[in-house]
N, C-alpha and C. Protein backbone atom coordinates (compact mmCIF):
# COMPACT_ATOMS: atom_id res chain seq x y z
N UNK A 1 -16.63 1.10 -7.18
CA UNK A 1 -15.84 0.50 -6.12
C UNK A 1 -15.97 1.37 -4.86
N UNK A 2 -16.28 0.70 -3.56
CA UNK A 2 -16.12 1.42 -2.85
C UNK A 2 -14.96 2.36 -2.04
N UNK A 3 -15.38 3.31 -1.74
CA UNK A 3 -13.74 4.38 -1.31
C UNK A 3 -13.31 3.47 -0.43
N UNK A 4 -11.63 3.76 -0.20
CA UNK A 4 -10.81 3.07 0.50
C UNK A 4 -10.84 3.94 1.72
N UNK A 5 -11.05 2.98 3.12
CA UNK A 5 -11.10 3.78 4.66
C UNK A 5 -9.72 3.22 4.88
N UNK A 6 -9.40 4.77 4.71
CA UNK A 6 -7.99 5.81 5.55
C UNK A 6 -8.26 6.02 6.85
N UNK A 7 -7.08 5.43 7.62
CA UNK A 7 -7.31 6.29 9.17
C UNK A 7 -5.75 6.93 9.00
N UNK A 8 -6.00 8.51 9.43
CA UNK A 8 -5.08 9.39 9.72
C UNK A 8 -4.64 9.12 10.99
N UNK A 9 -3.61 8.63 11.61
CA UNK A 9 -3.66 8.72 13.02
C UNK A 9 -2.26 10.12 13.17
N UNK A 10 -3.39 11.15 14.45
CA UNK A 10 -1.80 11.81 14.34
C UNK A 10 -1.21 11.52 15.74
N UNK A 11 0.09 11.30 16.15
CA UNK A 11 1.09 10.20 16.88
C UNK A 11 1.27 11.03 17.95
N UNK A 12 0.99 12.38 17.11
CA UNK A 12 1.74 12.89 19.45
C UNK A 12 0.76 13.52 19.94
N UNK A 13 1.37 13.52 21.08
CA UNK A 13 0.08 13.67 22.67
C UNK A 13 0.89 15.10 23.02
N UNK A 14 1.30 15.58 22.98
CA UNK A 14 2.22 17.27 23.67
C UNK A 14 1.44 18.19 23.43
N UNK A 15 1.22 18.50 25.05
CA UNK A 15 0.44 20.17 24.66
C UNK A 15 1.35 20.86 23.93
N UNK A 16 1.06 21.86 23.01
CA UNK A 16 1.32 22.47 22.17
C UNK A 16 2.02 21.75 20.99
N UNK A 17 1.53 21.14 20.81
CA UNK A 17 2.08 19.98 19.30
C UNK A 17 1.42 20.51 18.37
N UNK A 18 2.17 20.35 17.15
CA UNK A 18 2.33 21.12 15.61
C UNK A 18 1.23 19.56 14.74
N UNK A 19 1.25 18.24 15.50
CA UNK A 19 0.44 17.41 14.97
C UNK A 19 -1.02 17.84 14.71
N UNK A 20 -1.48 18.42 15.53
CA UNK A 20 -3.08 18.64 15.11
C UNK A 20 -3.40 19.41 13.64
N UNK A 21 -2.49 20.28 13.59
CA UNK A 21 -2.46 21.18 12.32
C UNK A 21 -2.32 20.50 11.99
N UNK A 22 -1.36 19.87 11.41
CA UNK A 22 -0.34 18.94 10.11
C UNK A 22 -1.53 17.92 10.15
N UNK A 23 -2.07 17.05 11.04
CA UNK A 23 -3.32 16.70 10.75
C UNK A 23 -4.52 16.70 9.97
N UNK A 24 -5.07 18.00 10.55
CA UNK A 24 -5.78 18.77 9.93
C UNK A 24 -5.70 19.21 8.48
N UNK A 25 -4.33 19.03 8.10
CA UNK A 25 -4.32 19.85 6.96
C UNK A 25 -3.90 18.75 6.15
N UNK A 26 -3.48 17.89 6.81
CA UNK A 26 -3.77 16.77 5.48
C UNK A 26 -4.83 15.47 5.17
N UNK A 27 -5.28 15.65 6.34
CA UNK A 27 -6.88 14.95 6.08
C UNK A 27 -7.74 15.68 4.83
N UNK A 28 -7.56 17.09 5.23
CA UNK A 28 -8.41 18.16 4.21
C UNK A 28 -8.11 17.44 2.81
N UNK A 29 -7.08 17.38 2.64
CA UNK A 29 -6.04 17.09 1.05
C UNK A 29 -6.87 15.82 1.04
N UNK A 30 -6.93 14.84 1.88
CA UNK A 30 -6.72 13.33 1.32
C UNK A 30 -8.73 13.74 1.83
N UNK A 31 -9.24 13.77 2.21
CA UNK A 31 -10.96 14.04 1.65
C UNK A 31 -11.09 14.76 0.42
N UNK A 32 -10.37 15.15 -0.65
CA UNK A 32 -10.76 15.78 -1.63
C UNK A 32 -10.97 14.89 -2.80
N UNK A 33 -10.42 13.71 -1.98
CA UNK A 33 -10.04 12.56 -3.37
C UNK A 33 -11.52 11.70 -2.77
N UNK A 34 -11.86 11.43 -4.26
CA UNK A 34 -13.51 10.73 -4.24
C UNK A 34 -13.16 9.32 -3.58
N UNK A 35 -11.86 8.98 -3.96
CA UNK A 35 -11.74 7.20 -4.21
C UNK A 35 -11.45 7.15 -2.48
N UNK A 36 -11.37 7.66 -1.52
CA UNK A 36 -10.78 7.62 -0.26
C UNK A 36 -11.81 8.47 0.84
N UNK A 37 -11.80 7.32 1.95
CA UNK A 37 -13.37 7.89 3.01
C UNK A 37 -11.98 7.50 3.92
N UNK A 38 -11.46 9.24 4.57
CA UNK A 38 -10.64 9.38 5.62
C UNK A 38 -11.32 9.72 6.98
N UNK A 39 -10.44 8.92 8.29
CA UNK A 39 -11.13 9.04 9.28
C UNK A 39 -10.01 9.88 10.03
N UNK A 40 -10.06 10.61 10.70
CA UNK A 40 -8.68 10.88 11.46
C UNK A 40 -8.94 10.06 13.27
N UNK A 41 -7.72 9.73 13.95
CA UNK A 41 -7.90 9.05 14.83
C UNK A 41 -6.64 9.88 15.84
N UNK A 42 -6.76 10.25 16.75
CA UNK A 42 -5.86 11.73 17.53
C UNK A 42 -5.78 11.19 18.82
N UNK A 43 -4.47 10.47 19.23
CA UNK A 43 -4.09 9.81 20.06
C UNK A 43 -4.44 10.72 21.01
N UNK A 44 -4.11 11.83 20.97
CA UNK A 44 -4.90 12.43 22.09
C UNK A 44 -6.07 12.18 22.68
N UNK A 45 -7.06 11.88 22.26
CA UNK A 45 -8.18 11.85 22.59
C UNK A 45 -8.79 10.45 23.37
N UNK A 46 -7.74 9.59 23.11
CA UNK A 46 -7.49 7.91 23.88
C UNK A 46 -6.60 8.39 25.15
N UNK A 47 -7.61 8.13 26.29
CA UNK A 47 -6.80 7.64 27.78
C UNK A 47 -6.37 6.44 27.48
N UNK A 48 -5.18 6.38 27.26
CA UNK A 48 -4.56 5.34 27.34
C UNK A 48 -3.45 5.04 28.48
N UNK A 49 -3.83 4.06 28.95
CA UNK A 49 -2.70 3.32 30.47
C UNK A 49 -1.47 4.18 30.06
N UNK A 50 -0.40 4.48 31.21
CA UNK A 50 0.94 4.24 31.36
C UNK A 50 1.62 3.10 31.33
N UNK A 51 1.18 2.26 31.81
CA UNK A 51 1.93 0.68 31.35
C UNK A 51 0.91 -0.40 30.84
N UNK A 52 1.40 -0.92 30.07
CA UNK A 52 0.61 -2.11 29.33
C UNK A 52 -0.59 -2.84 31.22
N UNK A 53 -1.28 -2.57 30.49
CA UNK A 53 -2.24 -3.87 31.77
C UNK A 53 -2.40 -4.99 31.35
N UNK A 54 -2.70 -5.92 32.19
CA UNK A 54 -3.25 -7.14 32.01
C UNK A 54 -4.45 -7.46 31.33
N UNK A 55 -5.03 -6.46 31.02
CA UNK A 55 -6.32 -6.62 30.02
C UNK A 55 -6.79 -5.34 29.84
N UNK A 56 -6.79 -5.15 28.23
CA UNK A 56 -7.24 -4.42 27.34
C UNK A 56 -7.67 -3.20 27.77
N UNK A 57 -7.54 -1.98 27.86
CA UNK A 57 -8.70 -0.94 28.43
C UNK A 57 -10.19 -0.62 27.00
N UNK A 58 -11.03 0.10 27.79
CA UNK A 58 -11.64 0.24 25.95
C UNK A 58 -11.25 1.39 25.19
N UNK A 59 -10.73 2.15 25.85
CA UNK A 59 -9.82 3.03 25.15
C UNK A 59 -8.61 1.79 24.25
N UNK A 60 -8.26 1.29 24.73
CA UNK A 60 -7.28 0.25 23.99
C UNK A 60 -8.20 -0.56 22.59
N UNK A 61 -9.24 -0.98 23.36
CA UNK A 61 -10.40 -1.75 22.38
C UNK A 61 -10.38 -0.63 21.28
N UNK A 62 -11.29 0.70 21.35
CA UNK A 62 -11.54 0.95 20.80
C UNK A 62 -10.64 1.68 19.67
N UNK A 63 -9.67 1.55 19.70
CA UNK A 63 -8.10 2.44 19.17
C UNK A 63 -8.10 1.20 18.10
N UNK A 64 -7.97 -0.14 18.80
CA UNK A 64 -7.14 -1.43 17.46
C UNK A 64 -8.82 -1.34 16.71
N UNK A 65 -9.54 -1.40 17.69
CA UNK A 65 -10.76 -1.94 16.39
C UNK A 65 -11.09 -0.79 15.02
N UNK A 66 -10.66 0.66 15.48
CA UNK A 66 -10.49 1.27 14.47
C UNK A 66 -9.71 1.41 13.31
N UNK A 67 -8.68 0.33 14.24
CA UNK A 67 -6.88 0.44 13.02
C UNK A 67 -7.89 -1.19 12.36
N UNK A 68 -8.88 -1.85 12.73
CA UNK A 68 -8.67 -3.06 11.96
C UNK A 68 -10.06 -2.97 11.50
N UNK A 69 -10.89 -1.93 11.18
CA UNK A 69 -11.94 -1.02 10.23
C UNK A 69 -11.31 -0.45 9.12
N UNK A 70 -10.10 0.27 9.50
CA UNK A 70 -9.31 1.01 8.25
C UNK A 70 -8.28 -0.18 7.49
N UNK A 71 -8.39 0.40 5.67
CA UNK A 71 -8.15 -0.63 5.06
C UNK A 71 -6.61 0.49 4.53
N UNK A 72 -6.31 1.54 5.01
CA UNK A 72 -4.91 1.85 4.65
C UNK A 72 -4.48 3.02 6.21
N UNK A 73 -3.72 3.83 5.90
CA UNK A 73 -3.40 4.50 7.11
C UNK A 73 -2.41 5.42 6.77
N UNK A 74 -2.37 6.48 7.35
CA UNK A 74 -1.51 7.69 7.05
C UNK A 74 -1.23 7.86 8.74
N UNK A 75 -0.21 8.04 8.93
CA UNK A 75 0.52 8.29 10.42
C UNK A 75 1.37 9.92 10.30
N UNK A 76 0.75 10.38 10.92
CA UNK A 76 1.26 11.96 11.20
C UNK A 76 2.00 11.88 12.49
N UNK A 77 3.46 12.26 12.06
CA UNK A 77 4.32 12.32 13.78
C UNK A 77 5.37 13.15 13.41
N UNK A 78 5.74 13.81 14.73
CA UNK A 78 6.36 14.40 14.55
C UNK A 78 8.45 13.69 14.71
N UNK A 79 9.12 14.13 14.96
CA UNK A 79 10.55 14.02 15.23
C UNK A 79 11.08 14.02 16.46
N UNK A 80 11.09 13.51 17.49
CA UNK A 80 11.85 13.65 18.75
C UNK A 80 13.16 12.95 18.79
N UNK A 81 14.18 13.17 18.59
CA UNK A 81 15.57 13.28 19.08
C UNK A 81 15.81 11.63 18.13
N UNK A 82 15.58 11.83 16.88
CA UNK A 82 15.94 11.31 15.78
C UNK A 82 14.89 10.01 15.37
N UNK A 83 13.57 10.40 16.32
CA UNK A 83 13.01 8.98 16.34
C UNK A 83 11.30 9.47 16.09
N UNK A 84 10.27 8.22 17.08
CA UNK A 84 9.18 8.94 16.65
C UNK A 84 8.67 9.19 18.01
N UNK A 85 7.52 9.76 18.75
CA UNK A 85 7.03 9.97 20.11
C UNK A 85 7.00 8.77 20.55
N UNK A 86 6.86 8.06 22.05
CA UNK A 86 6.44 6.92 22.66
C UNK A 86 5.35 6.86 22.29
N UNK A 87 4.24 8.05 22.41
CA UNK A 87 2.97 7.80 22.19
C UNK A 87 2.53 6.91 21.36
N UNK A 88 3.16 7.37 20.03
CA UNK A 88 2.92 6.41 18.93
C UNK A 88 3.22 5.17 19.33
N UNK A 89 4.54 4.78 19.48
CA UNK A 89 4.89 3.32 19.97
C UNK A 89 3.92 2.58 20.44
N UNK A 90 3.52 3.50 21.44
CA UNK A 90 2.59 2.56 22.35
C UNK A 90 1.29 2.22 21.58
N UNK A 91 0.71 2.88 21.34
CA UNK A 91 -0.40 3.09 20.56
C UNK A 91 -0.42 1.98 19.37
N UNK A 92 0.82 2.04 19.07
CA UNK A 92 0.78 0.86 17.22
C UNK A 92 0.94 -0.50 18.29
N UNK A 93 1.94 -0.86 19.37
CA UNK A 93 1.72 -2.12 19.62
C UNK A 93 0.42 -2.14 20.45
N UNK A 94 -0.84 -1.59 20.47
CA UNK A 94 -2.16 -1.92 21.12
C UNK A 94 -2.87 -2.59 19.62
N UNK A 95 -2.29 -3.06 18.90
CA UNK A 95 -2.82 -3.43 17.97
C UNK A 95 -1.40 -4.35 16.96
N UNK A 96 -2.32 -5.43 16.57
CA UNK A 96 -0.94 -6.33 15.96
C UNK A 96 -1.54 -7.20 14.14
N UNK A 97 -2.81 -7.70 14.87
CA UNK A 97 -3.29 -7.99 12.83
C UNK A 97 -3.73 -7.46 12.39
N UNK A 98 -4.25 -6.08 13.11
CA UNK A 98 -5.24 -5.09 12.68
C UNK A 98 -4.21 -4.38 11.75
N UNK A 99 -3.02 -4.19 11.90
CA UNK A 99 -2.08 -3.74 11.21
C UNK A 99 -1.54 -4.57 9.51
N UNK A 100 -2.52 -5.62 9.75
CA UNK A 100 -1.11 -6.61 8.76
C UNK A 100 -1.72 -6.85 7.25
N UNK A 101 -0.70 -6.91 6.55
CA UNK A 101 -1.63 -6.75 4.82
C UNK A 101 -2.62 -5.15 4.28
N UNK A 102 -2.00 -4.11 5.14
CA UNK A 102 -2.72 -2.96 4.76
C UNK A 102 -1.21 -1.90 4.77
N UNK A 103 -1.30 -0.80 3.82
CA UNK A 103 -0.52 -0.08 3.56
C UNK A 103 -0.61 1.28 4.29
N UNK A 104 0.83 1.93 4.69
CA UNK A 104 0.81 2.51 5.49
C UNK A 104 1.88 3.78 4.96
N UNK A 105 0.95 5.64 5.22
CA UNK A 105 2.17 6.42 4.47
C UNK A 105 2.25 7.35 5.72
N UNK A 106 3.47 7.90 5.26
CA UNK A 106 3.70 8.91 6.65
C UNK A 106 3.67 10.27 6.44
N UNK A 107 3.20 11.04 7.30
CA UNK A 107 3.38 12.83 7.10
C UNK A 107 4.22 13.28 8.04
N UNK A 108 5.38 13.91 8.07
CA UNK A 108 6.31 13.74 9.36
C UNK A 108 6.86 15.28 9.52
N UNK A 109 7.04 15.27 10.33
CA UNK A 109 7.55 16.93 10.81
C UNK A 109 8.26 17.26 11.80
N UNK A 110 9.60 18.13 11.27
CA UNK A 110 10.77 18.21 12.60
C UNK A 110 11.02 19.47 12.56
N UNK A 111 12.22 19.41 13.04
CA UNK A 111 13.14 21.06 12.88
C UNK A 111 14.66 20.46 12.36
N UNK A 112 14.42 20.92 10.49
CA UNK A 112 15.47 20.79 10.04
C UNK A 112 15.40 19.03 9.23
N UNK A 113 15.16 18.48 9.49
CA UNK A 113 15.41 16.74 8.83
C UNK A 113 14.01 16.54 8.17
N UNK A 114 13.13 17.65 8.35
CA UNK A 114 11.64 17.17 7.72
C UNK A 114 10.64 15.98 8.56
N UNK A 115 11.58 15.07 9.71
CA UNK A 115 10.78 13.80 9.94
C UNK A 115 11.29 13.00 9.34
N UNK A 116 12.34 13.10 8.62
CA UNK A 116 13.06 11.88 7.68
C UNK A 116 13.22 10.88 8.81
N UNK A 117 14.20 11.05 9.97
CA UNK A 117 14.07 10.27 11.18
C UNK A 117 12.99 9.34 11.68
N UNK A 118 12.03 9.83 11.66
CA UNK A 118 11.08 9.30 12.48
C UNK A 118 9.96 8.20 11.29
N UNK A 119 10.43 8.53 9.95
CA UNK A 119 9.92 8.12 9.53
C UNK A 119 10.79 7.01 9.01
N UNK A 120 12.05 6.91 9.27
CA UNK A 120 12.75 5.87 8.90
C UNK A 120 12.67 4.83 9.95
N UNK A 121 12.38 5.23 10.93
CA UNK A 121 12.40 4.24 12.38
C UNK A 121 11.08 3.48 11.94
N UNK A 122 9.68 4.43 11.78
CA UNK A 122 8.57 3.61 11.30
C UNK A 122 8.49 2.58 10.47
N UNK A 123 9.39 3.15 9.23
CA UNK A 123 9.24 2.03 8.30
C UNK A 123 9.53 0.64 9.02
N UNK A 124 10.72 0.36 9.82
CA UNK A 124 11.18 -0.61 11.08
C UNK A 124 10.11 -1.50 11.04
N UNK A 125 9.60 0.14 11.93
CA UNK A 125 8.35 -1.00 13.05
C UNK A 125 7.11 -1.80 12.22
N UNK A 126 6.89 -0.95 10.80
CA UNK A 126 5.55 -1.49 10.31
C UNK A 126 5.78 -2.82 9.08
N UNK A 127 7.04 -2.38 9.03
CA UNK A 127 7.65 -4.26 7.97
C UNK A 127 7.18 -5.02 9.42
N UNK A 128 7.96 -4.95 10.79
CA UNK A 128 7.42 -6.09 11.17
C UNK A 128 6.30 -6.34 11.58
N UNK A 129 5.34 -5.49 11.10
CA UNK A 129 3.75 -5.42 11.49
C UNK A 129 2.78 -6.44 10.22
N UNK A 130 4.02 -6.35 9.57
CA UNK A 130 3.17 -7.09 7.58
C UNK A 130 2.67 -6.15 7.34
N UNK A 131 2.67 -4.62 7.49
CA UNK A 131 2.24 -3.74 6.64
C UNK A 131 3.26 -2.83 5.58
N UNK A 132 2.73 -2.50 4.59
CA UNK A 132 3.36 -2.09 3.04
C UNK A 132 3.57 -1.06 3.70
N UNK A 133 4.61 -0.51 3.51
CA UNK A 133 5.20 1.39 3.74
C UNK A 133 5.36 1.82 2.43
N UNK A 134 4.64 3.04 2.26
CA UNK A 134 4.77 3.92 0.65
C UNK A 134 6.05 4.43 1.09
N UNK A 135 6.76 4.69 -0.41
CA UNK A 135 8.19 5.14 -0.59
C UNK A 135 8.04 6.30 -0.37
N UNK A 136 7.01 6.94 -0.98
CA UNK A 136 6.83 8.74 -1.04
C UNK A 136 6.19 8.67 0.49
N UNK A 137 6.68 10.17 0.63
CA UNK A 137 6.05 10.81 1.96
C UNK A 137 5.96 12.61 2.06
N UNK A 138 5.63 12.67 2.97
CA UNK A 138 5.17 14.61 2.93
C UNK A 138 6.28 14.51 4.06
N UNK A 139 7.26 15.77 4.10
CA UNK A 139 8.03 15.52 5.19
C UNK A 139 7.88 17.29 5.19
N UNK A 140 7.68 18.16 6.48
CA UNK A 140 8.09 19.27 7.02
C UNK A 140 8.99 19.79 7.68
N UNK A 141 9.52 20.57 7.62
CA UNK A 141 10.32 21.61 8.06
C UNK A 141 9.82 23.00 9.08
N UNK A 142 9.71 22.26 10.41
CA UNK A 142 8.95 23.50 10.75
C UNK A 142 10.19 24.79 11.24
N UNK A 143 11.27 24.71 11.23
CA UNK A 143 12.06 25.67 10.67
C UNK A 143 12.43 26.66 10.03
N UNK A 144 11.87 26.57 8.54
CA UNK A 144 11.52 26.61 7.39
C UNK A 144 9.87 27.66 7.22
N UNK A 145 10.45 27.99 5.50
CA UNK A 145 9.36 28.47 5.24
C UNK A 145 7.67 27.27 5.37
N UNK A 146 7.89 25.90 5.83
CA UNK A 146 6.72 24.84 5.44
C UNK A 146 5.99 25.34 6.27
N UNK A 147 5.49 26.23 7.16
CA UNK A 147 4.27 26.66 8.13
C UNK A 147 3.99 27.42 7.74
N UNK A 148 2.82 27.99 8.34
CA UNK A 148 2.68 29.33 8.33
C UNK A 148 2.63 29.68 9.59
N UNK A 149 2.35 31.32 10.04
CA UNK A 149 2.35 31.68 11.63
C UNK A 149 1.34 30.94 12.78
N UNK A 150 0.26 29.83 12.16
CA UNK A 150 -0.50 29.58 12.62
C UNK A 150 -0.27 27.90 12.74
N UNK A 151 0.85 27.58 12.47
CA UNK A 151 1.53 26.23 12.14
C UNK A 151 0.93 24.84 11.21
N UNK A 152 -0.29 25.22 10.21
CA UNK A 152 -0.39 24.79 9.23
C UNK A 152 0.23 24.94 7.82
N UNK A 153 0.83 23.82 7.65
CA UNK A 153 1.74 23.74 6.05
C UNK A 153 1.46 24.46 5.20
N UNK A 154 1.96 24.77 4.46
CA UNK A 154 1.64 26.00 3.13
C UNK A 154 1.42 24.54 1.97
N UNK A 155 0.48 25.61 0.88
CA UNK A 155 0.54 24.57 -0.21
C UNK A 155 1.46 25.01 -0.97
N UNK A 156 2.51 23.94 -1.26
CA UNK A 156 3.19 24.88 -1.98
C UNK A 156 3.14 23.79 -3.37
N UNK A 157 3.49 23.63 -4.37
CA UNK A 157 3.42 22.57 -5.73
C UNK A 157 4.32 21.52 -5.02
N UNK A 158 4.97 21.82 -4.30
CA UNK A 158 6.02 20.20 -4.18
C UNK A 158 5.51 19.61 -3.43
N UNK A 159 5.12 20.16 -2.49
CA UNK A 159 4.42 20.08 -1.68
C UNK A 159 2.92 19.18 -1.63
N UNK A 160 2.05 19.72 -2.94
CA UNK A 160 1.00 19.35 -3.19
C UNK A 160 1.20 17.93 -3.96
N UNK A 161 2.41 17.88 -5.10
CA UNK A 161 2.31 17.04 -5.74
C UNK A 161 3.08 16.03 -4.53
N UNK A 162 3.68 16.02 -3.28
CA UNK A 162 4.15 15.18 -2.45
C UNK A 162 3.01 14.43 -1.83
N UNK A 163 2.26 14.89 -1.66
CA UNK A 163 0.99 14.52 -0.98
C UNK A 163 -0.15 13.93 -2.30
N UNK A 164 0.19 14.08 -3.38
CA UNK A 164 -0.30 13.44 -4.16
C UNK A 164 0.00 12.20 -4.44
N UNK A 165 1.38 12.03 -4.51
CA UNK A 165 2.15 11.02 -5.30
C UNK A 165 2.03 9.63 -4.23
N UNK A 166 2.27 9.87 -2.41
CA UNK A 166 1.83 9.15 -1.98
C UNK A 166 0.29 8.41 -1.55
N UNK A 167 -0.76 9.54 -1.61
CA UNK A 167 -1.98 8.78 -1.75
C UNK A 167 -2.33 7.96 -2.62
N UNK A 168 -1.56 8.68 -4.15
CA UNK A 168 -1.53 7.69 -5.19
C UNK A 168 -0.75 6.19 -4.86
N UNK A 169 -0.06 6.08 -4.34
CA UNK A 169 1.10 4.90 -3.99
C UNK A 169 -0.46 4.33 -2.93
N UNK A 170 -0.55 4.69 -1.69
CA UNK A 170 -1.60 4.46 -0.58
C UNK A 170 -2.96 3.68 -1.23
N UNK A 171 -3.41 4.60 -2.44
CA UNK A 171 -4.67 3.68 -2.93
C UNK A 171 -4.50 2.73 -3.97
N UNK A 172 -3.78 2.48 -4.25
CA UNK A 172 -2.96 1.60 -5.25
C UNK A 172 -3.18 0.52 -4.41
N UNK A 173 -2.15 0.27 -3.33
CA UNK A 173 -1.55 -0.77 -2.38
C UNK A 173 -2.96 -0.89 -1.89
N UNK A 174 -3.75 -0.44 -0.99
CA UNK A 174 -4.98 -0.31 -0.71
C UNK A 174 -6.33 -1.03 -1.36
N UNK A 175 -6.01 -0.49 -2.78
CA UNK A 175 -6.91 -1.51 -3.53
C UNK A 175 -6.53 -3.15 -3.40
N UNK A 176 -5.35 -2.66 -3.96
CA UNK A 176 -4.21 -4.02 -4.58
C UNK A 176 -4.39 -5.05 -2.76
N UNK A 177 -4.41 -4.95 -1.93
CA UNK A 177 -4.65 -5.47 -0.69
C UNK A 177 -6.19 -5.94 -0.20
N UNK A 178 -6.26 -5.10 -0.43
CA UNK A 178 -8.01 -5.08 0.17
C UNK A 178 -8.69 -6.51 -0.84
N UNK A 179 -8.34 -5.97 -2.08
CA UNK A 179 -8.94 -7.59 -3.32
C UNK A 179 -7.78 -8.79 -2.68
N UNK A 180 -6.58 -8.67 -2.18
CA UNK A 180 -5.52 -10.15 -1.65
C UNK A 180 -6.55 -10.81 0.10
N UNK A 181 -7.15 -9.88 0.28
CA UNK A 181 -7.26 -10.37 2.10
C UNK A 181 -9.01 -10.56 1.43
N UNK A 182 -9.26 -10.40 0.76
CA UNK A 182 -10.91 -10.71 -0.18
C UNK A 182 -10.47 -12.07 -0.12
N UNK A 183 -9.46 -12.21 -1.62
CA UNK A 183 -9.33 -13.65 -2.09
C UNK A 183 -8.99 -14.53 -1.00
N UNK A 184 -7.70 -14.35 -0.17
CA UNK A 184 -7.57 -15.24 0.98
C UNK A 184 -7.49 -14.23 2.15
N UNK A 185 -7.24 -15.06 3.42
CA UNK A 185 -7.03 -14.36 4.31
C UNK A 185 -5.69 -14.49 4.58
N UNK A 186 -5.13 -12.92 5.18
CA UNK A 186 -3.78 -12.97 5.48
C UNK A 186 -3.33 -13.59 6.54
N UNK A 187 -1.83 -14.59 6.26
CA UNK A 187 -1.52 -15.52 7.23
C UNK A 187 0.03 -14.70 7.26
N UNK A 188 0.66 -14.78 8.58
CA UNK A 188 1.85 -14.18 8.87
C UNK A 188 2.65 -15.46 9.53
């Protein structure tokens, strides 16, 4: 069977953001697994408008056509003031079926709540997208012993098996999807 294409997207744009690590370090994890061909996708790296335009930029093009290449998705964001960055916001509505009938897990990171926040707001936004949200998630504490001085996560066993338990949930749904939008196509 062929591996399931993961796009990592990580959600914030802030110089000095803790996303690139936390990124980084869990793409590493989720390329170790044979069954999964991860792409990472770093909002940073998309000029993207300040306000919606009247037509598409290709930075815009090229952002959805990648979310509607990938057949699951891992969203790395961090916590801002109980929610998730605009960046992200903006970024998930540049894209609307590319999102729908594919499963979606989160890696989230705050000071003190882990990202529980931001990842509860997501779940929100991606039910009304028609995409599956995994129950399990990796949540950080950059507070906390979860960094190190260089602001990549430690492995720690809960840690590891956290990040296990949801890829496992991710390629499950992933498979289990990918054979439903085979048999028919998804209608919303």
């Amino acid at each position: 069977m062929d591996p399931l294409r993961v796009a990592v997207i990580i959600g914030s744009t802030r110089v000095g953001r803790a996303g690139d690590a936390v990124g980084a370090w869990f793409a590493e994890r989720a390329r170790r697994r044979p069954d999964l061909a991860v792409e990472v996708l770093d909002l940073a790296g998309y000029a993207f408008p300040r306000c919606y335009p009247e037509e598409a930029t290709p930075d815009m093009c090229s952002f959805a056509g990648s979310v509607g290449e990938a057949e699951a998705f891992v969203v790395v964001t961090p916590e801002y003031n109980r929610s998730f960055p605009a960046s992200l916001k903006q970024a998930i509505d540049f894209a609307y079926d590319e999102w729908q009938a594919k499963p979606t897990g989160f890696v989230a990171y705050g000071s003190g709540s882990a990202g529980l926040y931001a990842v509860e707001q997501l779940r929100t936004v991606f039910c009304a997208l028609h995409s599956v949200t995994m129950r399990d998630w990796v949540g950080l504490d950059l507070l906390g012993d979860d960094v190190d001085d260089h602001g990549r996560p430690r492995d720690t066993d809960d840690r590891l098996r956290a990040v296990a338990a949801m890829l496992d949930q991710l390629a499950w749904w992933g498979r289990a999807l990918r054979a439903g939008r085979h048999a028919q196509p998804y209608v919303s």
